[in-house]
Protein backbone atom coordinates (compact mmCIF):
# COMPACT_ATOMS: atom_id res chain seq x y z
CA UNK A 1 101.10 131.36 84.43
CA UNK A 2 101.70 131.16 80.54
CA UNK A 3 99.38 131.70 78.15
CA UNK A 4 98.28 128.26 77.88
CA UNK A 5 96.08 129.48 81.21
CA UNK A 6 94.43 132.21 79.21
CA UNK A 7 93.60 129.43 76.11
CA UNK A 8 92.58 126.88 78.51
CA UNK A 9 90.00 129.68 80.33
CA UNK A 10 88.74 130.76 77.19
CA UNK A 11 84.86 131.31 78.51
CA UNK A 12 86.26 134.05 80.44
CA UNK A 13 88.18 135.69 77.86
CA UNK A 14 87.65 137.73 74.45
CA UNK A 15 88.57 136.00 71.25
CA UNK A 16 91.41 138.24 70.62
CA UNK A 17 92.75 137.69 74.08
CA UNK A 18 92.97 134.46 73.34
CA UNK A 19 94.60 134.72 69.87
CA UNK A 20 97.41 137.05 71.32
CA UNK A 21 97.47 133.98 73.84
CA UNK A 22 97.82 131.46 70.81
CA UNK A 23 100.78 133.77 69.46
CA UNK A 24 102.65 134.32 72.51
CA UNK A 25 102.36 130.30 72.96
CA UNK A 26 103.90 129.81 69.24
CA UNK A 27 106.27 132.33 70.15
CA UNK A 28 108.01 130.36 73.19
CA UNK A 29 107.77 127.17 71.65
CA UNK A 30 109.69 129.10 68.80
CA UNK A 31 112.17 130.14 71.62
CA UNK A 32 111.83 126.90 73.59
CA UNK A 33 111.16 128.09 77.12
CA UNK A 34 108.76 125.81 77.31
CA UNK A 35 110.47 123.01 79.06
CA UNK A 36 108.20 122.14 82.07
CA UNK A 37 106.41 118.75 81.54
CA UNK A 38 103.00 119.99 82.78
CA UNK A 39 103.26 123.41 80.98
CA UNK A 40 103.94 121.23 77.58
CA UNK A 41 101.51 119.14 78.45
CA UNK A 42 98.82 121.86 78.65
CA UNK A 43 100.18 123.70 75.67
CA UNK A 44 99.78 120.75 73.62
CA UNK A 45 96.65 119.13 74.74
CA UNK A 46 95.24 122.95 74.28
CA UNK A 47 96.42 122.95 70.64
CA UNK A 48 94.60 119.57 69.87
CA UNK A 49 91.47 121.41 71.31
CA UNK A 50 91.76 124.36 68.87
CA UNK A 51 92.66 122.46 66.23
CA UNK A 52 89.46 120.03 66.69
CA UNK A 53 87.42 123.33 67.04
CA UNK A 54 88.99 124.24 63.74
CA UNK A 55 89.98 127.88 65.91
CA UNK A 56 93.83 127.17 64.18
CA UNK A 57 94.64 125.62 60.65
CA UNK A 58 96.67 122.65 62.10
CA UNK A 59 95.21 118.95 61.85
CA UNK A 60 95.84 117.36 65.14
CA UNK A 61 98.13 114.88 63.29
CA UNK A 62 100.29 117.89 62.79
CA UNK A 63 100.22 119.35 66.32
CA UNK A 64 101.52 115.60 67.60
CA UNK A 65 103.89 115.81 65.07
CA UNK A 66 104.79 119.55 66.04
CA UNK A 67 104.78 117.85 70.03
CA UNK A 68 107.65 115.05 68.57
CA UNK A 69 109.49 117.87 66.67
CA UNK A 70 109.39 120.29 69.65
CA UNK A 71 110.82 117.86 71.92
CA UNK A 72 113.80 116.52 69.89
CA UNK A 73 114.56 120.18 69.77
CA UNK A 74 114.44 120.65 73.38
CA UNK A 75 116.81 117.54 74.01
CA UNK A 76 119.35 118.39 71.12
CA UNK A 77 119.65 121.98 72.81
CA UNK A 78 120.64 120.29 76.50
CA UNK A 79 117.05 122.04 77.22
CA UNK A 80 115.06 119.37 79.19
CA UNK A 81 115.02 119.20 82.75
CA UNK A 82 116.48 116.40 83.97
CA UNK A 83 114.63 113.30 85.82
CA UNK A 84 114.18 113.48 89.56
CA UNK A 85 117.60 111.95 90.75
CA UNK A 86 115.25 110.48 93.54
CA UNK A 87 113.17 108.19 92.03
CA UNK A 88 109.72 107.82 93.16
CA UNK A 89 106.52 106.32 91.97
CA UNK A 90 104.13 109.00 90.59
CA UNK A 91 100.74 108.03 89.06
CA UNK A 92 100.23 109.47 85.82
CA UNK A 93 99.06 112.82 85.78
CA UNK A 94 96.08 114.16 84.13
CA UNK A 95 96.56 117.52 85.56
CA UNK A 96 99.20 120.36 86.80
CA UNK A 97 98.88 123.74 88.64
CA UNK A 98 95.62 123.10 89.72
CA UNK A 99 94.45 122.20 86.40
CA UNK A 100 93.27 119.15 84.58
CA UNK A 101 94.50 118.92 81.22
CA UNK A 102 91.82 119.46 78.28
CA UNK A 103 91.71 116.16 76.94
CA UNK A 104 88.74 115.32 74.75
CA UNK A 105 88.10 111.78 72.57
CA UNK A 106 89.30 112.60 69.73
CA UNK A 107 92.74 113.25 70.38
CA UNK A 108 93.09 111.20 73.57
CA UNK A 109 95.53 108.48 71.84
CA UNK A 110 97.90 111.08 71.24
CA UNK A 111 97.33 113.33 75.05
CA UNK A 112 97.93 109.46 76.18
CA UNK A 113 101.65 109.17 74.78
CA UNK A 114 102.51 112.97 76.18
CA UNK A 115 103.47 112.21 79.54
CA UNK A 116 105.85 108.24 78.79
CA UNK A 117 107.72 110.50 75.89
CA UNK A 118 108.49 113.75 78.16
CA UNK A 119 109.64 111.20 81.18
CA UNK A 120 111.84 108.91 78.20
CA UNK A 121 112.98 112.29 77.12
CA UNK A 122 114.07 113.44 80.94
CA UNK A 123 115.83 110.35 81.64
CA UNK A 124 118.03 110.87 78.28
CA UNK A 125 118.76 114.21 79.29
CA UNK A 126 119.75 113.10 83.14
CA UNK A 127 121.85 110.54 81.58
CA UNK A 128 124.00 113.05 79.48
CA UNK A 129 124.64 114.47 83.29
CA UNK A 130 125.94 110.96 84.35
CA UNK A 131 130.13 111.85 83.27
CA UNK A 132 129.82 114.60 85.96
CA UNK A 133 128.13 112.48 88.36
CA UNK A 134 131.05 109.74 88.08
CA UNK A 135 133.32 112.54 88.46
CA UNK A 136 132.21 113.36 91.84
CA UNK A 137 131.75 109.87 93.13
CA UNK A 138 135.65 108.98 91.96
CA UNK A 139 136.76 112.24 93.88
CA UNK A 140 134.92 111.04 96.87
CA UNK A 141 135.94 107.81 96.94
CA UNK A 142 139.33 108.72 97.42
CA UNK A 143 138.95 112.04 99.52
CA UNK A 144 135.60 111.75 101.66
CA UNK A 145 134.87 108.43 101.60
CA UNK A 146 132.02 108.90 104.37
CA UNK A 147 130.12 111.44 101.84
CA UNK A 148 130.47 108.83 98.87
CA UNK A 149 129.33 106.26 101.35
CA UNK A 150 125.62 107.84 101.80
CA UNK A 151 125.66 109.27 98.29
CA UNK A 152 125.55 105.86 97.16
CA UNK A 153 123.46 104.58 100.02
CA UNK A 154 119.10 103.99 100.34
CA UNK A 155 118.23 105.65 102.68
CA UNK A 156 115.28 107.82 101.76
CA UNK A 157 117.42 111.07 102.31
CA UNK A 158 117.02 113.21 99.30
CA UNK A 159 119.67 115.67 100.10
CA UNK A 160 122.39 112.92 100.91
CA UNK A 161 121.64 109.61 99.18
CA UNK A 162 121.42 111.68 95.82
CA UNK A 163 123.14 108.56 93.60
CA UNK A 164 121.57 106.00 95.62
CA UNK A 165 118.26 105.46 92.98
CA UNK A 166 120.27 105.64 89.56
CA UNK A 167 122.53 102.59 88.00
CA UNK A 168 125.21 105.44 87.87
CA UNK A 169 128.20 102.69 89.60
CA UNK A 170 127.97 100.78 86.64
CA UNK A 171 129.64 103.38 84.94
CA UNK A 172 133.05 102.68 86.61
CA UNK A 173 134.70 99.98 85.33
CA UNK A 174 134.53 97.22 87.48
CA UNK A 175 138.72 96.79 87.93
CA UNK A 176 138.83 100.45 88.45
CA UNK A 177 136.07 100.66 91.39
CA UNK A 178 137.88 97.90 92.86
CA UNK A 179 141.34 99.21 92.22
CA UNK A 180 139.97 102.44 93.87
CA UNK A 181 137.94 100.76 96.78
CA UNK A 182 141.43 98.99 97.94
CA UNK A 183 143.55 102.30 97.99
CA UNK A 184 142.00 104.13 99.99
CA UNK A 185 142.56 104.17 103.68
CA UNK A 186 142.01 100.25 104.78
CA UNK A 187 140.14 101.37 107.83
CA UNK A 188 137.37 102.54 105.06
CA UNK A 189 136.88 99.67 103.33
CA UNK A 190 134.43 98.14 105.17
CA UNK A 191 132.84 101.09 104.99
CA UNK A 192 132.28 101.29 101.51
CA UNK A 193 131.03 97.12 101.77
CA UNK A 194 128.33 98.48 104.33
CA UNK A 195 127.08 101.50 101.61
CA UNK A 196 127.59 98.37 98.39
CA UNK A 197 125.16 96.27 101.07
CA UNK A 198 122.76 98.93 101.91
CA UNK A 199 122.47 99.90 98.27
CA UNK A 200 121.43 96.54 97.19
CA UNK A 201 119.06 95.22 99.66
CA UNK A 202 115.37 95.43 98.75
CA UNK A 203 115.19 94.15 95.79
CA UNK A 204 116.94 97.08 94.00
CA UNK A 205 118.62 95.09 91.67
CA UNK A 206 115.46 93.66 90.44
CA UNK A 207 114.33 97.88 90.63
CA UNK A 208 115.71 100.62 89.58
CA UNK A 209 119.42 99.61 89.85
CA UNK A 210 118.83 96.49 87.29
CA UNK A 211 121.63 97.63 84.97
CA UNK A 212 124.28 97.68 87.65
CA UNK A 213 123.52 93.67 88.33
CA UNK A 214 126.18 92.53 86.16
CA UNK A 215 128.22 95.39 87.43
CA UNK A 216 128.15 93.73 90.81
CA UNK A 217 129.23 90.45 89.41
CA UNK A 218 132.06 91.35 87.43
CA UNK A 219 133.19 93.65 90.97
CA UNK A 220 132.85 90.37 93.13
CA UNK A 221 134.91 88.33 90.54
CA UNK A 222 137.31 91.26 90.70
CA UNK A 223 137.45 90.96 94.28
CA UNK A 224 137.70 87.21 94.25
CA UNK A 225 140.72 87.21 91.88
CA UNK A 226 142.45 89.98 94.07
CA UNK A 227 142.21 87.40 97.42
CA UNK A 228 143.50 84.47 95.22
CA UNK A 229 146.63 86.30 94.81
CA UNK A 230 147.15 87.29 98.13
CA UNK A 231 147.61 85.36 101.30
CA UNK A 232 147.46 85.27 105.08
CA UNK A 233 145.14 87.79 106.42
CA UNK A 234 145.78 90.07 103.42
CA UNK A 235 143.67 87.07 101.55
CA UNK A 236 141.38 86.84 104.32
CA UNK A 237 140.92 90.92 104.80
CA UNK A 238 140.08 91.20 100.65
CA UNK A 239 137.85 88.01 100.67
CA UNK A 240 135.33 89.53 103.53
CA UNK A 241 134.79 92.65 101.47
CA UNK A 242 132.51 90.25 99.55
CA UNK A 243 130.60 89.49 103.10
CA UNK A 244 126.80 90.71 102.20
CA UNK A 245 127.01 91.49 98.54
């Protein structure tokens, strides 16, 4: 554990253990390997503590401010760890490791805003990850259509459906997706219409997949417009990719 365990158990520990704590915590958020929410959030709540003890000469207005400071450093360093790609609901936390986070009235407006900036702050820095994430789904779309198929699907599988919880299809353009989605094999392409279905049933669109609704729409016009210019059953095969969606 880091040496916010040694502050934070401070009845069991000399003074000076605990000031050699203080300096080695200074001294990582100086070299930012601090980067795990609930080891911030211990580090910080335990610097409000000392600070309200007057044990440090820091106001807790500047340790919050040290907290905003600290964290815009993390994110323009490409230090944060990104959000769970496998979005679930978690309550929020008043604890981690087995400990609850010191937390006392006088600095609980501040402990309160902790947790919604480090998960705004993870979601920017998953976001900057999105470019490579595209990547892979274009390859797969044209070369292993089957793996893009549950990458993009709901199924509660961690390790398969990994872009199945983030809007990352709306970061296709909607000509190219379909452009892509009718060269590939044709024997596929209902394939791909099953995944599209899967993804959005259950309200996901209304969820976490709300910024890919007018994606969809602009993909079914797309698809539309490609039928009206073809004819037969070429017209009839491109209008029942729509079937579902």
């Amino acid at each position: 554990k880091g040496p916010w365990f040694t502050i934070l158990n401070f009845d069991l520990y000399p003074t000076t253990d605990v000031d050699n704590a203080l300096e080695e915590l200074y001294k990582q958020f100086e070299e930012m390997q601090i980067i795990e929410n609930g080891e911030i959030q211990h580090s910080i709540n335990l610097l409000f503590m000392l600070s309200e003890a007057k044990h440090i000469d820091k106001t807790i207005d500047d340790i919050y401010l040290f907290f905003l400071e600290y964290v815009r450093k993390l994110q323009k360093n490409n230090k944060f760890p990104p959000a769970d790609l496998f979005t679930e609901y978690e309550p929020i936390r008043d604890s981690a490791y087995g400990y609850g986070y010191w937390i006392n009235d006088s600095y609980k407006h501040y402990s309160s805003k902790l947790n919604k900036i480090l998960a705004q702050q993870q979601q920017i820095a998953l976001r900057k990850r999105y470019p490579q994430f595209l990547a892979d789904l274009r390859n797969n779309l044209k070369e292993d259509t089957a793996k893009f198929c549950e990458q993009i699907s709901r199924n509660g599988l961690k390790d398969i459906n990994i872009y199945g919880y983030i809007a990352i299809l709306s970061s296709f353009k909607p000509h190219e997706f379909v452009d892509m989605w009718l060269s590939i094999d044709m024997t596929n392409w209902h394939n791909v219409r099953t995944a599209l279905v899967n993804r959005y049933s259950g309200g996901s669109l209304h969820g976490d997949l709300t910024d890919e609704g007018p994606w969809l729409k602009f993909v079914k016009m797309n698809i539309r417009h490609r039928a009206s210019k073809a004819s037969g059953i070429d017209k009839l095969r491109i209008s029942r990719l729509l079937i579902g969606l």
